[in-house]
C-alpha atoms as a PDB file:
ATOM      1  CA  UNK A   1      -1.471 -62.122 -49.905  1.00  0.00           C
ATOM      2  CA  UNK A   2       0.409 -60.274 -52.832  1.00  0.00           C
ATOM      3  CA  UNK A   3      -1.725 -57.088 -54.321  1.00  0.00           C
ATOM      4  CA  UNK A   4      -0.808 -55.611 -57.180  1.00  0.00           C
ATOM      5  CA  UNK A   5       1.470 -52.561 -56.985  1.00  0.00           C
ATOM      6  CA  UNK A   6      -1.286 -50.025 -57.791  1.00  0.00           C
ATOM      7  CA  UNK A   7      -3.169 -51.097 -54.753  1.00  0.00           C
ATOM      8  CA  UNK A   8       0.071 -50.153 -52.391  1.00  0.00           C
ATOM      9  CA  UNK A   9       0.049 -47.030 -54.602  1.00  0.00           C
ATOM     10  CA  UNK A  10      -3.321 -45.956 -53.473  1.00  0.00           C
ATOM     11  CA  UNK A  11      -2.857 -47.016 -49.936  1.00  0.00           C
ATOM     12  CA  UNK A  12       0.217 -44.857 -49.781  1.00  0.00           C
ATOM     13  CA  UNK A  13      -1.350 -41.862 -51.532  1.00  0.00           C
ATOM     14  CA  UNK A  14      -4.422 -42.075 -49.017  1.00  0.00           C
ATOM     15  CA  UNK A  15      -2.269 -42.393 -45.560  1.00  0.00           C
ATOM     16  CA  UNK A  16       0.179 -39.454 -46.884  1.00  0.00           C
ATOM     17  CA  UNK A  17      -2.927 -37.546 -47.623  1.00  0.00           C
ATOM     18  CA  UNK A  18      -4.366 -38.074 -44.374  1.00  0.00           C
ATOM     19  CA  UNK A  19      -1.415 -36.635 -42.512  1.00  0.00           C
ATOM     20  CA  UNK A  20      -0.944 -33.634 -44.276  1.00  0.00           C
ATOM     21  CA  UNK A  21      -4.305 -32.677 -42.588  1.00  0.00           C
ATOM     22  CA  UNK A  22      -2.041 -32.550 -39.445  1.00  0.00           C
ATOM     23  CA  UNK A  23       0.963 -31.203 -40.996  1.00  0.00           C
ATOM     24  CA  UNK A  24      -0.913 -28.255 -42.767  1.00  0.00           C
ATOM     25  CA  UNK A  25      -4.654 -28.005 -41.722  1.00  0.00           C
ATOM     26  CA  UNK A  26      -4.895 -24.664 -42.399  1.00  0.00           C
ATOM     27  CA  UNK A  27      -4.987 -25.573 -46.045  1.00  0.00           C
ATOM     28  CA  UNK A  28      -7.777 -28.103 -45.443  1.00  0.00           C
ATOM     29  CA  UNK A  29      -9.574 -25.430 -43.424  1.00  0.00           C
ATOM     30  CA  UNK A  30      -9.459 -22.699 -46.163  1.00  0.00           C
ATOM     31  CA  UNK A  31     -11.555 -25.338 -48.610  1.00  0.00           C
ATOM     32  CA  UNK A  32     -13.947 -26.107 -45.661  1.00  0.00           C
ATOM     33  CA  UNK A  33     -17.413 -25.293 -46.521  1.00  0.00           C
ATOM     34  CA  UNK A  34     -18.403 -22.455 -43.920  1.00  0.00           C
ATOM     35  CA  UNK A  35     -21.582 -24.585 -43.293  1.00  0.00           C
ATOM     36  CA  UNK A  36     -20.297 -27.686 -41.876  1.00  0.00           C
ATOM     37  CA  UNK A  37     -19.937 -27.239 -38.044  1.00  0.00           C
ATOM     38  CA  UNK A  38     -16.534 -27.233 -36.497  1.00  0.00           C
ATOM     39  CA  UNK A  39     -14.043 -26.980 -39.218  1.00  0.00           C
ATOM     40  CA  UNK A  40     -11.057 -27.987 -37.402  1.00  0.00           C
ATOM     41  CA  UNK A  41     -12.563 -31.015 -36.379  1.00  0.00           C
ATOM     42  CA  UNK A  42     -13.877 -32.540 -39.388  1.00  0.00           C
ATOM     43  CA  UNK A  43      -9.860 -31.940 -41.121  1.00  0.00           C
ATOM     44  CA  UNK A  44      -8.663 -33.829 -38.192  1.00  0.00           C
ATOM     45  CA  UNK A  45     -11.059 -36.506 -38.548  1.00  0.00           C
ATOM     46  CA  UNK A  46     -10.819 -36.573 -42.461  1.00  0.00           C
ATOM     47  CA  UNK A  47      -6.878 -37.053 -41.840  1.00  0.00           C
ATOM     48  CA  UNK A  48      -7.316 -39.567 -39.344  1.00  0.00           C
ATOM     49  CA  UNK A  49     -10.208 -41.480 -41.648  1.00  0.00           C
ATOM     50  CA  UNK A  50      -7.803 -41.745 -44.945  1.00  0.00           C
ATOM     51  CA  UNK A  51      -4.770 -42.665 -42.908  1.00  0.00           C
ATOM     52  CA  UNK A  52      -6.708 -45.890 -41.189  1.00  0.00           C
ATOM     53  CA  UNK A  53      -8.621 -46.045 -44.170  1.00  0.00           C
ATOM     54  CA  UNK A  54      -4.864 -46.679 -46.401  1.00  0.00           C
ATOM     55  CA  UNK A  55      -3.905 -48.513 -43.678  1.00  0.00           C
ATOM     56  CA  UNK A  56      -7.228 -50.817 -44.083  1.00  0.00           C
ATOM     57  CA  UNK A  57      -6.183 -51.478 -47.842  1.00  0.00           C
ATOM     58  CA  UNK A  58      -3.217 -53.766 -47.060  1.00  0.00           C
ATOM     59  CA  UNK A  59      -5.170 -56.371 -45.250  1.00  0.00           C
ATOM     60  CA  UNK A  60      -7.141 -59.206 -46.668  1.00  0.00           C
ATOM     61  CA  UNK A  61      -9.533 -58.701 -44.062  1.00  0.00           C
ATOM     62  CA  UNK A  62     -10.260 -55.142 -43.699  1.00  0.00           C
ATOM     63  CA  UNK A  63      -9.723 -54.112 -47.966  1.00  0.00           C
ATOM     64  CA  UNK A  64     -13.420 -54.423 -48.790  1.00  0.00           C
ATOM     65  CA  UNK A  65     -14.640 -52.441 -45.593  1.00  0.00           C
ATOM     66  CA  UNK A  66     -11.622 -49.588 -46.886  1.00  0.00           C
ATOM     67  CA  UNK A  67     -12.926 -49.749 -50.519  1.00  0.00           C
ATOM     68  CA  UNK A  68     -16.033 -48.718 -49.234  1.00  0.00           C
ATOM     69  CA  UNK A  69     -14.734 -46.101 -47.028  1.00  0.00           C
ATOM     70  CA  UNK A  70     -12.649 -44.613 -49.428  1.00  0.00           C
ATOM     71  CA  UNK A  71     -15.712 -45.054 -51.947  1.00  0.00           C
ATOM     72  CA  UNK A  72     -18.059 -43.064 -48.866  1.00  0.00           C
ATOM     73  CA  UNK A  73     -15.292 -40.464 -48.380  1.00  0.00           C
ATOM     74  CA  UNK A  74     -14.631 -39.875 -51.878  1.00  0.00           C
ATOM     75  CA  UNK A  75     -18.338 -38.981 -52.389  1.00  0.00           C
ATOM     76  CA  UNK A  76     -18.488 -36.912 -49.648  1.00  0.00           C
ATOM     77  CA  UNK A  77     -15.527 -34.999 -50.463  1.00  0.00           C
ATOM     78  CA  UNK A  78     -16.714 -34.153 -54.106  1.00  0.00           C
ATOM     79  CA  UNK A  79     -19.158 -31.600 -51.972  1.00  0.00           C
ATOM     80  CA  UNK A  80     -15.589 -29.802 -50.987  1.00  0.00           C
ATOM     81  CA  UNK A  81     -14.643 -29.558 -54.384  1.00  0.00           C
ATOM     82  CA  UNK A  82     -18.601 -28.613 -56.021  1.00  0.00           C
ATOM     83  CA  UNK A  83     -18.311 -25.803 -52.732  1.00  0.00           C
ATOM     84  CA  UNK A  84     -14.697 -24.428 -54.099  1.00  0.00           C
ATOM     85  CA  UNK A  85     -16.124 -23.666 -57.337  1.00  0.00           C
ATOM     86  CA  UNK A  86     -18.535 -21.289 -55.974  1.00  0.00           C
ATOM     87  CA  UNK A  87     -16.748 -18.274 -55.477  1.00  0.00           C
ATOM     88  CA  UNK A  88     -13.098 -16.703 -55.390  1.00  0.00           C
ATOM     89  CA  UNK A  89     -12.772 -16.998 -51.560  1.00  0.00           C
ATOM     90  CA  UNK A  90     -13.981 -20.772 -51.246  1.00  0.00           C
ATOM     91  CA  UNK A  91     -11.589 -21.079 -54.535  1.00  0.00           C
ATOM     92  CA  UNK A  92      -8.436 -20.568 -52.167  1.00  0.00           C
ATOM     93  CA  UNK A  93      -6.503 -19.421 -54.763  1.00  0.00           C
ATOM     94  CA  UNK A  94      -6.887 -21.979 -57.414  1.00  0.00           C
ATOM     95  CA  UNK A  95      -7.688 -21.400 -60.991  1.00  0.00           C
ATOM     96  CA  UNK A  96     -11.258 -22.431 -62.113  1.00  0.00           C
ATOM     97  CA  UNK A  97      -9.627 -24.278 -64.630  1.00  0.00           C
ATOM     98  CA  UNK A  98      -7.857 -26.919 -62.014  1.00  0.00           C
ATOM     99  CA  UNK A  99     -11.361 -26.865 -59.944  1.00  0.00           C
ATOM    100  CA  UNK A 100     -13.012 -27.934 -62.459  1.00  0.00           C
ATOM    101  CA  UNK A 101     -10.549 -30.790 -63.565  1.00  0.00           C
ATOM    102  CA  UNK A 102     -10.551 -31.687 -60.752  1.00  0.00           C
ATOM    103  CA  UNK A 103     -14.241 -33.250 -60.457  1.00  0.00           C
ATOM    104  CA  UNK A 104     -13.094 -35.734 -63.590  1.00  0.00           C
ATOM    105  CA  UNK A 105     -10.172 -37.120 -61.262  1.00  0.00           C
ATOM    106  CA  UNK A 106     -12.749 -37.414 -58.263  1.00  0.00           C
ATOM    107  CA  UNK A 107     -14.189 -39.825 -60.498  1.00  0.00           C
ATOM    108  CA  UNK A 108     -11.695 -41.215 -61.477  1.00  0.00           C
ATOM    109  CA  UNK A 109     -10.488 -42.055 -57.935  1.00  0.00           C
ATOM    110  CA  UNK A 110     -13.995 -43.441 -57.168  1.00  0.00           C
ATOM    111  CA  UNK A 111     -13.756 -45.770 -60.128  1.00  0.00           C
ATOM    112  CA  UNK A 112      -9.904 -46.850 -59.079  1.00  0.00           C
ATOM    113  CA  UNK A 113     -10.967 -47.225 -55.497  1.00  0.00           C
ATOM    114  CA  UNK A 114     -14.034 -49.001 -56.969  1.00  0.00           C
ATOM    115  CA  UNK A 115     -12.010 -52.188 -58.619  1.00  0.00           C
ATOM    116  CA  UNK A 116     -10.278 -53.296 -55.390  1.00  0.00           C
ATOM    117  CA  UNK A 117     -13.864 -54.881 -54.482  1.00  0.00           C
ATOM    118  CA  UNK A 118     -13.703 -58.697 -53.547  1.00  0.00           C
ATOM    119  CA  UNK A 119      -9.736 -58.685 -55.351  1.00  0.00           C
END
């Protein structure tokens, strides 16, 4: 079956996100809320989650179950990005500014990931 481009676009950008938890999880650690239990763990798992679920979006029959993975995830991770606005440490270095752009383009991934359901 032939997806449009964009699809492949987001499949790529979610496997190549997933292993730069492996490549540099030190920089997924330092955005880690302190309250989630074993840090290093949950990166790994994160990484291993958005490669499989990428993978998942370039199959007729796993896309839908991937959507809603990536839709699950997504959510989930806007609690990463709500925690990095709360102070200059969980900011790891960012400006405020980017943080709080950054929330818009959450959504907007949601919505993206969103209108691959049933294609």
């Amino acid at each position: 079956m032939n997806y449009p481009w964009h699809l492949y676009l987001m499949s790529a950008m979610f496997i190549l996100a997933g292993i730069m938890h492996f490549i540099y999880p030190k920089a997924y650690l330092r955005i880690m809320p302190r309250y989630l239990p074993r840090p290093l763990t949950l990166v790994y798992a994160s990484g291993i989650a958005e490669i499989a679920l990428g993978i998942g979006l370039c199959f007729p029959a796993t896309i839908n179950y991937s959507v809603y993975g990536i839709l699950l995830m997504l959510t989930v991770f806007l609690l990463v990005h709500i925690h990095m606005l709360t102070g200059k440490k969980a900011a790891a270095g960012f400006p405020v500014w980017l943080l709080v752009l950054r929330l818009p383009v959450q959504f907007l991934l949601i919505y993206w990931a969103y209108s691959y359901l049933y294609i």
